[in-house]
Protein backbone atom coordinates (compact mmCIF):
# COMPACT_ATOMS: atom_id res chain seq x y z
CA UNK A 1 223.35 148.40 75.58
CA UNK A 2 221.55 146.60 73.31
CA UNK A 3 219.92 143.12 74.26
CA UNK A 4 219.51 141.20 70.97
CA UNK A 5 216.43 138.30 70.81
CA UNK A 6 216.09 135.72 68.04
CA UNK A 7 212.44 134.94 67.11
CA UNK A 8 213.34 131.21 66.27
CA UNK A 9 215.72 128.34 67.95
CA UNK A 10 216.74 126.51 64.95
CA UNK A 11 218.90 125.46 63.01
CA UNK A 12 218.84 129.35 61.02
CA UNK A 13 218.51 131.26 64.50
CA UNK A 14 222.14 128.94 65.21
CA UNK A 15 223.69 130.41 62.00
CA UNK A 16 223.05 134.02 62.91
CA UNK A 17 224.06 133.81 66.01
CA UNK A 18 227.58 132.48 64.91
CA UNK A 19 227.79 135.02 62.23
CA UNK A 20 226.83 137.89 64.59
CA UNK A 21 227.96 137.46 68.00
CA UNK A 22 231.43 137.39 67.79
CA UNK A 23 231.28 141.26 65.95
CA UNK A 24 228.85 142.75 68.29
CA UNK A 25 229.83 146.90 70.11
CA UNK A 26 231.05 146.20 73.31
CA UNK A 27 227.79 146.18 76.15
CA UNK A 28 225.37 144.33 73.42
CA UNK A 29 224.78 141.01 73.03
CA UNK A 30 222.48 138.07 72.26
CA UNK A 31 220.23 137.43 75.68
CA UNK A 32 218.21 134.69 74.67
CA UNK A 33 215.59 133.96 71.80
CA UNK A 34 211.69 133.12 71.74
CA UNK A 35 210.54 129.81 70.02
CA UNK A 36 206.93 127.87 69.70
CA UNK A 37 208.37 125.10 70.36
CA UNK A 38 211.05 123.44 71.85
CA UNK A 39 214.48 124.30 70.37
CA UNK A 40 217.46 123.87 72.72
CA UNK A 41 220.20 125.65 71.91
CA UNK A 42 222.34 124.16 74.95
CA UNK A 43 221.89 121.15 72.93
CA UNK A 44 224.40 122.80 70.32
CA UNK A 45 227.00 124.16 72.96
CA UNK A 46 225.61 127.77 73.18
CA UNK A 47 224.83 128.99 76.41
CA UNK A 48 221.84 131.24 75.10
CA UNK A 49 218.20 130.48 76.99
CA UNK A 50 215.14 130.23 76.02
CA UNK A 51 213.12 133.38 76.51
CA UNK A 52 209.65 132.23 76.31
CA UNK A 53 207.55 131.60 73.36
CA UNK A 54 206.44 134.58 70.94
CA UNK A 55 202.51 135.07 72.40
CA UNK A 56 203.33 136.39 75.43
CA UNK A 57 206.63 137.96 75.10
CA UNK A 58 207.07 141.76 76.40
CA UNK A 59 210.00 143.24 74.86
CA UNK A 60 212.20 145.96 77.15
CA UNK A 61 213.20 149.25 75.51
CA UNK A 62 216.45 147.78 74.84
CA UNK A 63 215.75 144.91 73.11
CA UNK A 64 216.07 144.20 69.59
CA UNK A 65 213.88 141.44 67.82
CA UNK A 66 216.64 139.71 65.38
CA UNK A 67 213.96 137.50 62.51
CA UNK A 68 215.69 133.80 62.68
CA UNK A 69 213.08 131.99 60.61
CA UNK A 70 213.34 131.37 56.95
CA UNK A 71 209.75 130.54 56.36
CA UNK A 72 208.09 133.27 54.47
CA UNK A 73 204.66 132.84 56.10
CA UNK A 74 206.20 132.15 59.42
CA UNK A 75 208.09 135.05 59.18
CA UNK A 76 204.76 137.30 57.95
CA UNK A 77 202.59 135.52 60.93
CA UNK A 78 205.39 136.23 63.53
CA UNK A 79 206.39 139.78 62.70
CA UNK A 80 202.83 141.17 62.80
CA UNK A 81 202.43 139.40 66.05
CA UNK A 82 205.15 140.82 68.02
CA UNK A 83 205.07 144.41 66.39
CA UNK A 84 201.74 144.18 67.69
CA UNK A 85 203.50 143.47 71.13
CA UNK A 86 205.42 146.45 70.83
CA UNK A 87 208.57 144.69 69.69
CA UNK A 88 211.15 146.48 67.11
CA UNK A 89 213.32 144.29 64.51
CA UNK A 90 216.94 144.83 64.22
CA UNK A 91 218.29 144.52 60.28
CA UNK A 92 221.40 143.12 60.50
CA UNK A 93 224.26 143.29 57.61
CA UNK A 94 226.83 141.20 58.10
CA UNK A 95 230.28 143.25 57.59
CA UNK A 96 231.32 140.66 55.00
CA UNK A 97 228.49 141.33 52.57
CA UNK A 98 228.68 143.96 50.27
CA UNK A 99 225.65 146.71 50.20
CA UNK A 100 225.78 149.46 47.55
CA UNK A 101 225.51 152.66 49.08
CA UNK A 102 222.36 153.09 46.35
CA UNK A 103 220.55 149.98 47.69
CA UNK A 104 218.07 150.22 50.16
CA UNK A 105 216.39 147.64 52.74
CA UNK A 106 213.80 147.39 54.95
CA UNK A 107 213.17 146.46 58.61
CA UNK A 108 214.03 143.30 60.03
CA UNK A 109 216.29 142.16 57.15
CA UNK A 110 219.22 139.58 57.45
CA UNK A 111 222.12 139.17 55.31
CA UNK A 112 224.72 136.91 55.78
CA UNK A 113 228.20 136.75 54.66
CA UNK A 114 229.50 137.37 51.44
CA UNK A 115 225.80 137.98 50.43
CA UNK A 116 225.98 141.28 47.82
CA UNK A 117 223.39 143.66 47.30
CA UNK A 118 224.01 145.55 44.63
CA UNK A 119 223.69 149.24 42.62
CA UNK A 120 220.04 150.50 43.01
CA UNK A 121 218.59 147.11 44.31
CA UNK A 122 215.91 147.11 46.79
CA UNK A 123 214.61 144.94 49.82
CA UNK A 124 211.13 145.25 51.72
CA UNK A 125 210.57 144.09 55.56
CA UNK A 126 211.88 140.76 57.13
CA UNK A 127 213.84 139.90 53.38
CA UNK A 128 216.26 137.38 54.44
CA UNK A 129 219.50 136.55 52.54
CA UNK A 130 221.91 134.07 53.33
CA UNK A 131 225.26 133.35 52.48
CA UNK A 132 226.84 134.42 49.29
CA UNK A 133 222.93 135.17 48.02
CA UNK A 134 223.23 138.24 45.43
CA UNK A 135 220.18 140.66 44.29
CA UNK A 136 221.18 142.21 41.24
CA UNK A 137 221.27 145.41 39.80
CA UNK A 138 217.68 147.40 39.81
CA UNK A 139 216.63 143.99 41.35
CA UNK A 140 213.45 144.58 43.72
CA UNK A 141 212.74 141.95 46.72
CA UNK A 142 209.36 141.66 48.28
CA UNK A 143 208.20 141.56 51.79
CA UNK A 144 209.23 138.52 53.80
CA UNK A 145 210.83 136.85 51.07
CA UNK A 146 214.11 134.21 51.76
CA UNK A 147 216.85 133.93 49.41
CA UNK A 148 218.77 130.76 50.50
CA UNK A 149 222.93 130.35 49.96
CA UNK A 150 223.88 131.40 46.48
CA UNK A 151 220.70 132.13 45.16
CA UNK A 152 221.63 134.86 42.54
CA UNK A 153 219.11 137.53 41.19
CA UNK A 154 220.54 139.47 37.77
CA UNK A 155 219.96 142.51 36.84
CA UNK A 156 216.13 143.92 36.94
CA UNK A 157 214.69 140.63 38.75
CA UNK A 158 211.53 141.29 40.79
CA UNK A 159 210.73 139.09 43.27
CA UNK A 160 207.02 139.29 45.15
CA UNK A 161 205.97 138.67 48.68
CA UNK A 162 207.04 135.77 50.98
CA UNK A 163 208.65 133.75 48.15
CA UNK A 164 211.37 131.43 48.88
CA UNK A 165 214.06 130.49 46.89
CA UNK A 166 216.03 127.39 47.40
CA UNK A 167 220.12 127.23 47.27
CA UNK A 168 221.85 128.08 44.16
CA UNK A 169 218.87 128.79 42.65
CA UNK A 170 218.97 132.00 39.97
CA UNK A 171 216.36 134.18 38.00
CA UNK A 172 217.89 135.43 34.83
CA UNK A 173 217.48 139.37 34.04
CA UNK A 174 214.34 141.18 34.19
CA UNK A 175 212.33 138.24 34.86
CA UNK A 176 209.37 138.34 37.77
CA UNK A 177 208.71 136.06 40.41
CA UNK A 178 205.33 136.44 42.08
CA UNK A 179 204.06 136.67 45.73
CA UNK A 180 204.29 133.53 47.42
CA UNK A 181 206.37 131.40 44.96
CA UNK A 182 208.25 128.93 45.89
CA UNK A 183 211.82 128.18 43.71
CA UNK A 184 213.25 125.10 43.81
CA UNK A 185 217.35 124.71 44.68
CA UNK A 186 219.27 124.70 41.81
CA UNK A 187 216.48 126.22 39.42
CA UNK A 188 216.99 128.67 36.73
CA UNK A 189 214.47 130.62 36.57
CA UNK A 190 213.88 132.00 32.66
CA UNK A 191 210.10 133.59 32.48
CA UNK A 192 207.73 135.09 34.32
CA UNK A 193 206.73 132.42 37.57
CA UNK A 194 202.78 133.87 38.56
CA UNK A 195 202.08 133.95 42.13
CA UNK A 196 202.15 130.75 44.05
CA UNK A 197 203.48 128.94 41.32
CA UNK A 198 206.41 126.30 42.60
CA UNK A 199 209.47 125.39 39.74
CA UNK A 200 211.82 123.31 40.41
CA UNK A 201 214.70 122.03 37.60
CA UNK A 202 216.65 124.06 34.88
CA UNK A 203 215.36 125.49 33.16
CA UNK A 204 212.75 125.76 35.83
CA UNK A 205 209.37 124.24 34.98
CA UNK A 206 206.10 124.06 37.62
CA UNK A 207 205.78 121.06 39.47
């Protein structure tokens, strides 16, 4: 059995829990999730409690830590934290995305529904991608990055560490996006964005 724990209780950590639970093996299951603050998810009609907050959580063998935040730095701050607490991340896939066989992805990665990863694409630790969010061919995705819904990376993109892109936003072929960037929704994304560097608009321009 496998006891499943969200590390977030918003509004995210609600959408993975709908998209997961109901396909879980028989004996597992969601048992709760750890948040900072306070995030009731009675409050939203789900029975699932409140575990505690993420400093002094003490995982069991069986549980699995499931990432629920879409915050790149969040995401860094709170992975390192509870790895150091001996917790383990689960990567989930959801079995209506599509994952090459020649792709390859990290630890503690999330994709949603009808997100595709395709041929030869790769995915570091804690990348999240939610629905209908596409990485390209040959397409590389940093550490802790978040690709929101129907963000689409062509062929050859590379994307750095902990950047977040915003819905429908796209990066057109072989163009980099640097560490920490942050892409606006709905930008296209045409030359090389340097690390830290925000665009918003199409053709996306720094802000």
């Amino acid at each position: 059995m496998t006891d499943y724990v969200l590390v977030g209780g918003g509004a995210f950590a609600r959408e993975i829990f709908d998209w997961f639970a109901p396909g879980l093996e028989a004996g597992d299951r969601f048992s709760g999730y750890l948040d900072d603050g306070d995030q009731p998810f009675r409050a939203f009609g789900r029975d699932l409690p409140q575990l505690g907050d993420t400093h002094g959580f003490k995982p069991s063998s069986e549980t699995l830590l499931v990432m629920a935040v879409g915050d790149p730095g969040g995401k860094q701050a709170l992975a390192q934290r509870l790895t150091a607490q001996g917790g383990r991340f689960a990567t989930l896939l959801h079995p209506r995305a599509w994952i090459s066989a020649s792709a390859r992805l990290g630890q503690g990665v999330v994709v949603g529904p009808f997100a595709d990863v395709s041929a030869d694409a790769r995915g570091g630790d804690y990348v999240t991608l939610n629905a209908y969010a596409s990485i390209g061919h040959d397409a590389q995705v940093g550490d802790f990055s978040t690709l929101s819904g129907y963000v689409d990376l062509m062929g050859g993109v590379k994307v750095g560490r902990a950047a977040f892109l915003g819905s429908g936003a796209r990066v057109l072929p072989g163009v980099s996006v640097g560490d920490g960037c942050m892409i606006g929704a709905g930008a296209v994304v045409v030359r090389k964005a340097p690390d830290g560097a925000t665009l918003y608009a199409a053709p996306a321009r720094r802000l």
